[in-house]
Protein backbone atom coordinates (compact mmCIF):
# COMPACT_ATOMS: atom_id res chain seq x y z
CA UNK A 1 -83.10 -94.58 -36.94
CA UNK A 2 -79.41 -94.45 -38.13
CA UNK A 3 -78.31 -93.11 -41.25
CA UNK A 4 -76.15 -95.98 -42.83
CA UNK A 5 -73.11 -93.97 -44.91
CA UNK A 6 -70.73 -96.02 -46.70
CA UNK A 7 -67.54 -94.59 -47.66
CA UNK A 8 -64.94 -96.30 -50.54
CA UNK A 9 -61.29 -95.90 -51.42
CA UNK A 10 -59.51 -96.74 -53.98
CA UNK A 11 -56.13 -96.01 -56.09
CA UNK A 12 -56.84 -94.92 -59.07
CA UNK A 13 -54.12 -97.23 -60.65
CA UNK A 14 -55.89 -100.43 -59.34
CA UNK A 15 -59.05 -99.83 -61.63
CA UNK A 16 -59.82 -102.26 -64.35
CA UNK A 17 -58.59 -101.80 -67.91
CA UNK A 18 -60.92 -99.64 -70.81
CA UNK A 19 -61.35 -103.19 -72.48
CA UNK A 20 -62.78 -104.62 -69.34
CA UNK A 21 -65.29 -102.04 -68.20
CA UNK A 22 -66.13 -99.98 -70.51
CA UNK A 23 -68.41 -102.50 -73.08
CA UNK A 24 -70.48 -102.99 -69.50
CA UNK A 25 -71.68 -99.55 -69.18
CA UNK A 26 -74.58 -98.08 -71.21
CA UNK A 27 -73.75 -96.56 -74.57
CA UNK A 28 -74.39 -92.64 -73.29
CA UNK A 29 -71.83 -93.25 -70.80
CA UNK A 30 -69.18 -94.87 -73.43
CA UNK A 31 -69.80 -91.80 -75.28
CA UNK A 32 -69.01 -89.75 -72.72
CA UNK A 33 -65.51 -91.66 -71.69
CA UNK A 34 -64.48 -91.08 -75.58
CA UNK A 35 -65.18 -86.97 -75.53
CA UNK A 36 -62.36 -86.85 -72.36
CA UNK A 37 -59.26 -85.60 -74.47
CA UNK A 38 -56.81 -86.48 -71.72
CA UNK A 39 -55.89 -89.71 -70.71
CA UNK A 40 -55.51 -88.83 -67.13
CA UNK A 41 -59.62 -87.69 -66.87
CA UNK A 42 -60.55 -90.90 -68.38
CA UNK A 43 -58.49 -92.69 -66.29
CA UNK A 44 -59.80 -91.27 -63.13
CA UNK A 45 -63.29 -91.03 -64.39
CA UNK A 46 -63.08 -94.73 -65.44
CA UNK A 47 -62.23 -95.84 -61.82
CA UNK A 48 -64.78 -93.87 -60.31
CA UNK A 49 -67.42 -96.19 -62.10
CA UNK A 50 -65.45 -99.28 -61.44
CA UNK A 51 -65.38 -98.22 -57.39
CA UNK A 52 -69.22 -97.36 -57.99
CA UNK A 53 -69.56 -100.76 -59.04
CA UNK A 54 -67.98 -102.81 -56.76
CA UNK A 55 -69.53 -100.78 -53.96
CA UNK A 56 -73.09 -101.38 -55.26
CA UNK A 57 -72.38 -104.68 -55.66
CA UNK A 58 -70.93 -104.99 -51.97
CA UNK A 59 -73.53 -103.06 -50.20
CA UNK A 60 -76.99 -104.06 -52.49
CA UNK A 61 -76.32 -107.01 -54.26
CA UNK A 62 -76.16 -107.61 -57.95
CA UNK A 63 -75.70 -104.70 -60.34
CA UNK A 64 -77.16 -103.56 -63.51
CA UNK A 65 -73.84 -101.64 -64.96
CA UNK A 66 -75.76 -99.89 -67.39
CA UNK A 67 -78.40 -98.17 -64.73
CA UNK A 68 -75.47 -96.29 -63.51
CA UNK A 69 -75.19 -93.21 -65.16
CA UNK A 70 -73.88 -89.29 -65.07
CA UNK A 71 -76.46 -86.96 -63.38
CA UNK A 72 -77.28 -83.65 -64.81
CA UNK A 73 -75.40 -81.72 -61.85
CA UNK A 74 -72.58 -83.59 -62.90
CA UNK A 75 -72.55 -86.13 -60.16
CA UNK A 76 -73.72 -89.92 -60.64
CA UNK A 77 -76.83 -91.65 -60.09
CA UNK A 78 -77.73 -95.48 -59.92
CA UNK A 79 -81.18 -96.74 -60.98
CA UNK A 80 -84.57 -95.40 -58.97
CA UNK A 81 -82.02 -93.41 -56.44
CA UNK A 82 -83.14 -95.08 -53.71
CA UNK A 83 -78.75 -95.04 -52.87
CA UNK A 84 -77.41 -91.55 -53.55
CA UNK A 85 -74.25 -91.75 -54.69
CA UNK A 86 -71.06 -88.84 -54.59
CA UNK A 87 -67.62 -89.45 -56.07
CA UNK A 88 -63.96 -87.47 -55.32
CA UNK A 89 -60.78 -87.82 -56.88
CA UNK A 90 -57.30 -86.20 -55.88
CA UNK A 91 -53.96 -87.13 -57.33
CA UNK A 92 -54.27 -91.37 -57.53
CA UNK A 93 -56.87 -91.62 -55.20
CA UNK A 94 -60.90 -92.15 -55.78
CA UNK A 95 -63.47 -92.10 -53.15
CA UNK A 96 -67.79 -92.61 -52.90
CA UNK A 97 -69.90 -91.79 -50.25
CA UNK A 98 -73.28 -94.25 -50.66
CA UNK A 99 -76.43 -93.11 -48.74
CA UNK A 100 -79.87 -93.62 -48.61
CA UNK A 101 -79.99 -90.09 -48.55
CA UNK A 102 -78.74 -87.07 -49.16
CA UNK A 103 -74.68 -87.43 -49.82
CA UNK A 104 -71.55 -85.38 -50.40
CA UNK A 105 -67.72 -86.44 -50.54
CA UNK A 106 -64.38 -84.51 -51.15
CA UNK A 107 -60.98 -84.91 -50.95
CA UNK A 108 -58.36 -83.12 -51.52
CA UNK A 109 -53.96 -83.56 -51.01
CA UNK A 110 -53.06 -80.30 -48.85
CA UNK A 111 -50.64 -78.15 -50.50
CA UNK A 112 -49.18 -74.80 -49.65
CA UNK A 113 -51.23 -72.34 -51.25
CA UNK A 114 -51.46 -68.28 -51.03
CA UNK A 115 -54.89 -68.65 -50.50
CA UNK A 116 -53.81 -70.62 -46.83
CA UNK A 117 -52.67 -67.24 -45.94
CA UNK A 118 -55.12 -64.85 -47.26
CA UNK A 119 -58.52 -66.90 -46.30
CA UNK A 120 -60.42 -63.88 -46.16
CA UNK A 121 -60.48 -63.57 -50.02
CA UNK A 122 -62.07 -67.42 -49.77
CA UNK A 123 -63.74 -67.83 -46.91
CA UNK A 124 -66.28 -65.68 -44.36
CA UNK A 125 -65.05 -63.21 -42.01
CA UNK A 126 -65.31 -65.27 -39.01
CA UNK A 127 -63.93 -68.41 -40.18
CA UNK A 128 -60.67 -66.22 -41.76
CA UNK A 129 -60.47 -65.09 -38.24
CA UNK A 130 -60.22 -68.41 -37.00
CA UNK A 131 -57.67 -69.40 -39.21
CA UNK A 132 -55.28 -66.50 -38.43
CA UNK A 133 -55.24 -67.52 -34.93
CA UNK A 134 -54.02 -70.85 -36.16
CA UNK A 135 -50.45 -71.53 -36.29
CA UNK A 136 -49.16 -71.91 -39.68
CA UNK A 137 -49.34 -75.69 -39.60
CA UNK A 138 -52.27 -75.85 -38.07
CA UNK A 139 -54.07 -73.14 -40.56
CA UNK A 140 -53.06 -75.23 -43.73
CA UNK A 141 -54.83 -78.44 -41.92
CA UNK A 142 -57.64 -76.39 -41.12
CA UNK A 143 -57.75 -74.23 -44.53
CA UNK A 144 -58.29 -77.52 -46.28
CA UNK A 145 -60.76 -78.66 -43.71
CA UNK A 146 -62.91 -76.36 -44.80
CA UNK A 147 -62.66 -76.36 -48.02
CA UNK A 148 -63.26 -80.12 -48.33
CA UNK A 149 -66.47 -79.47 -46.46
CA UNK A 150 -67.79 -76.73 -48.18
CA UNK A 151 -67.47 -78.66 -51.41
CA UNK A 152 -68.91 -81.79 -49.73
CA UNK A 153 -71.83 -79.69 -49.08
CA UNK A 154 -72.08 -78.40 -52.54
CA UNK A 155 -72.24 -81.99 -54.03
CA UNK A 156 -75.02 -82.65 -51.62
CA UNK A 157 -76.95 -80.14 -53.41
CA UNK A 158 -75.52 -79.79 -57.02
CA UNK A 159 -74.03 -76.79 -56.64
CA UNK A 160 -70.89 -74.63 -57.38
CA UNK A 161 -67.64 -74.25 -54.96
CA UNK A 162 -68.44 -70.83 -55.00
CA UNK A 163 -72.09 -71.09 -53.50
CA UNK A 164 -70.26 -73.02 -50.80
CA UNK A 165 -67.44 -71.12 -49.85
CA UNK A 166 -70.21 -67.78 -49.52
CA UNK A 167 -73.03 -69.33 -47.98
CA UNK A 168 -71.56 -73.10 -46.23
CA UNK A 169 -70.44 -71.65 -42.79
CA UNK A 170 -68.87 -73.83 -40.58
CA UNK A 171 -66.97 -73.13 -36.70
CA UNK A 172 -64.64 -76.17 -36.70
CA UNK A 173 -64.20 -75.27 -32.96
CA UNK A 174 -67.94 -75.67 -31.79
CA UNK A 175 -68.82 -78.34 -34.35
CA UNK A 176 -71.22 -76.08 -35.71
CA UNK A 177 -72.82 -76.10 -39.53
CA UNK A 178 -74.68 -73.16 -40.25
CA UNK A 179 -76.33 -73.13 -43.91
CA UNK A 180 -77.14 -70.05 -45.66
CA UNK A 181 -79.82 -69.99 -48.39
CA UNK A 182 -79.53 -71.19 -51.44
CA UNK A 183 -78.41 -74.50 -48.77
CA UNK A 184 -81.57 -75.33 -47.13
CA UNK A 185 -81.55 -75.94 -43.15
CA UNK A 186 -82.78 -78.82 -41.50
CA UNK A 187 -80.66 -81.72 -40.35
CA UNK A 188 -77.09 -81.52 -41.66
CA UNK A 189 -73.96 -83.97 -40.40
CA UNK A 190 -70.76 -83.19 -41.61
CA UNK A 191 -67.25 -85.23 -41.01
CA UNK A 192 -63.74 -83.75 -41.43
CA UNK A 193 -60.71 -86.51 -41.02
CA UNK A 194 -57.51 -87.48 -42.64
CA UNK A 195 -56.71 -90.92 -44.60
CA UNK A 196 -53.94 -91.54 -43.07
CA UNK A 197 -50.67 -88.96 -43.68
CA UNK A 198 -52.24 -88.36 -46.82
CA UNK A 199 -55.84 -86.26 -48.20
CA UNK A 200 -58.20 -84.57 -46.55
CA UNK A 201 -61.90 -86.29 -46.73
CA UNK A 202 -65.04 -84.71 -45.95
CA UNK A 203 -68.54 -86.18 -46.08
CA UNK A 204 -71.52 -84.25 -45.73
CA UNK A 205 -75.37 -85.59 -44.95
CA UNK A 206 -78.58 -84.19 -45.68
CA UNK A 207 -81.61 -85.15 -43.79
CA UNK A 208 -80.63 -88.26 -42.35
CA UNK A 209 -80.67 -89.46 -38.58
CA UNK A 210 -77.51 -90.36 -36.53
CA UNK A 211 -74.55 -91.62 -38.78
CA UNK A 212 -73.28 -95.16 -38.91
CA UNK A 213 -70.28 -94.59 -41.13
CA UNK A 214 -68.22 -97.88 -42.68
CA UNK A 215 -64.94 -96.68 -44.45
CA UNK A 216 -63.24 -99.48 -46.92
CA UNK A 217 -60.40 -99.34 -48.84
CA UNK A 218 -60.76 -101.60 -52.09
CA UNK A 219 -57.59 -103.52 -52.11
CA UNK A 220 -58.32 -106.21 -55.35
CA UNK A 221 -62.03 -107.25 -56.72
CA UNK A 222 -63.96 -108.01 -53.98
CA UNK A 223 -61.40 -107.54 -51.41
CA UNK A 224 -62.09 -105.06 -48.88
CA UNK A 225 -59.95 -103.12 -45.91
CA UNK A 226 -61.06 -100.96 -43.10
CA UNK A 227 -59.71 -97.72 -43.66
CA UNK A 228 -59.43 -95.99 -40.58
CA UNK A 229 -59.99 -92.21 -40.95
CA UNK A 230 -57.43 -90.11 -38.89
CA UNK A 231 -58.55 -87.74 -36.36
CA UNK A 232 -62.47 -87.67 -37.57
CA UNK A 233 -64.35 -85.09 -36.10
CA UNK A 234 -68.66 -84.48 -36.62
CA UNK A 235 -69.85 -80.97 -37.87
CA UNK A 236 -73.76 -80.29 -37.13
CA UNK A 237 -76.40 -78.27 -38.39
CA UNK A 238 -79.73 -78.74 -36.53
């Protein structure tokens, strides 16, 4: 049976005003918009639960606003769980990945970095090999390939970068996910793409059958727009 995976997009400069939102979410949650010292982190983390929102709304019908609420991995969870939910922000962009199972999203705006150059200090031994093989180009667009899937894989499981950049192996090449322990093994699917000339986006799945992946972009309240993801390409672990 297929895995349905929703993925959602949205600027973060669209989201709804503080006045507007914020009174709908539970008091906890208020409190925790308030301890944010900067304005751009409650911006961002404002949007997120707007997106949240309007995606729960879109894909299970009406929504309790309060139910949705900050996990204790840091991540966000909605109600009896029976959607797992992941949220990414880079620059002015948001994103969610909802899933009836298992779910992990990332993105990330490529940027020359030294770390591009000197992957062996980041990544394993064989994938750093990979990379320097890689015209320069082509090892920036792969560097932060990896690295969006490594984290996508760490917010599958509530853990640290770190853990994922040690023990997340992938071969970008072969399509090949190979988890390391603390990860568990079992069914992974993984999916590397661009939006567009812009981030990176990586989605990662945990224990699910075959994919069936919907990508919107939300363009006004209740409006929706395919986004189509750039060059997408499936990572597995079996």
């Amino acid at each position: 049976m297929d895995t349905r995976v929703h993925i959602v997009i949205m600027d973060i400069a669209a989201a709804p005003a503080e006045g507007e939102l914020l009174p709908q979410l539970h008091a906890e949650e208020q409190a925790r918009y308030r301890g944010f010292s900067r304005e751009a982190r409650r911006r961002s983390w404002l949007a997120g639960r707007a997106l949240l929102l309007a995606a729960l709304a879109r894909v299970s019908g009406p929504v309790d606003s309060t139910a949705l609420r900050t996990a204790e991995s840091g991540g966000v969870r909605y109600g009896d769980d029976r959607l797992h939910l992941s949220l990414s922000h880079s620059r002015g962009l948001i994103g969610a990945a909802l899933a009836p199972v298992p779910v992990g999203l990332d993105l990330e705006w490529p940027r020359h970095r030294l770390a591009v150059d000197q992957s062996e200090r980041v990544y394993t031994g064989s994938e750093a090999a990979q990379l320097q093989a890689l015209s320069p180009a082509e090892r920036q667009d792969a560097f932060y390939a990896l690295w969006t899937l490594k984290e996508a894989a760490c917010k599958v499981m509530g853990f640290k970068l770190w853990q994922g950049l040690r023990y997340a192996r992938f071969d970008l090449a072969a399509g090949r996910f190979w988890p390391e322990a603390p990860f568990p093994g079992g069914a992974w699917t993984c999916l590397h793409a661009r939006l567009g000339d812009g981030p990176r986006l990586a989605l990662a799945v945990r224990d699910g059958g075959p994919v069936e992946l919907e990508c919107l972009r939300l363009a006004a309240p209740q409006a929706w727009n395919k986004e189509t993801l750039v060059q997408p390409a499936w990572v597995y672990a079996r």
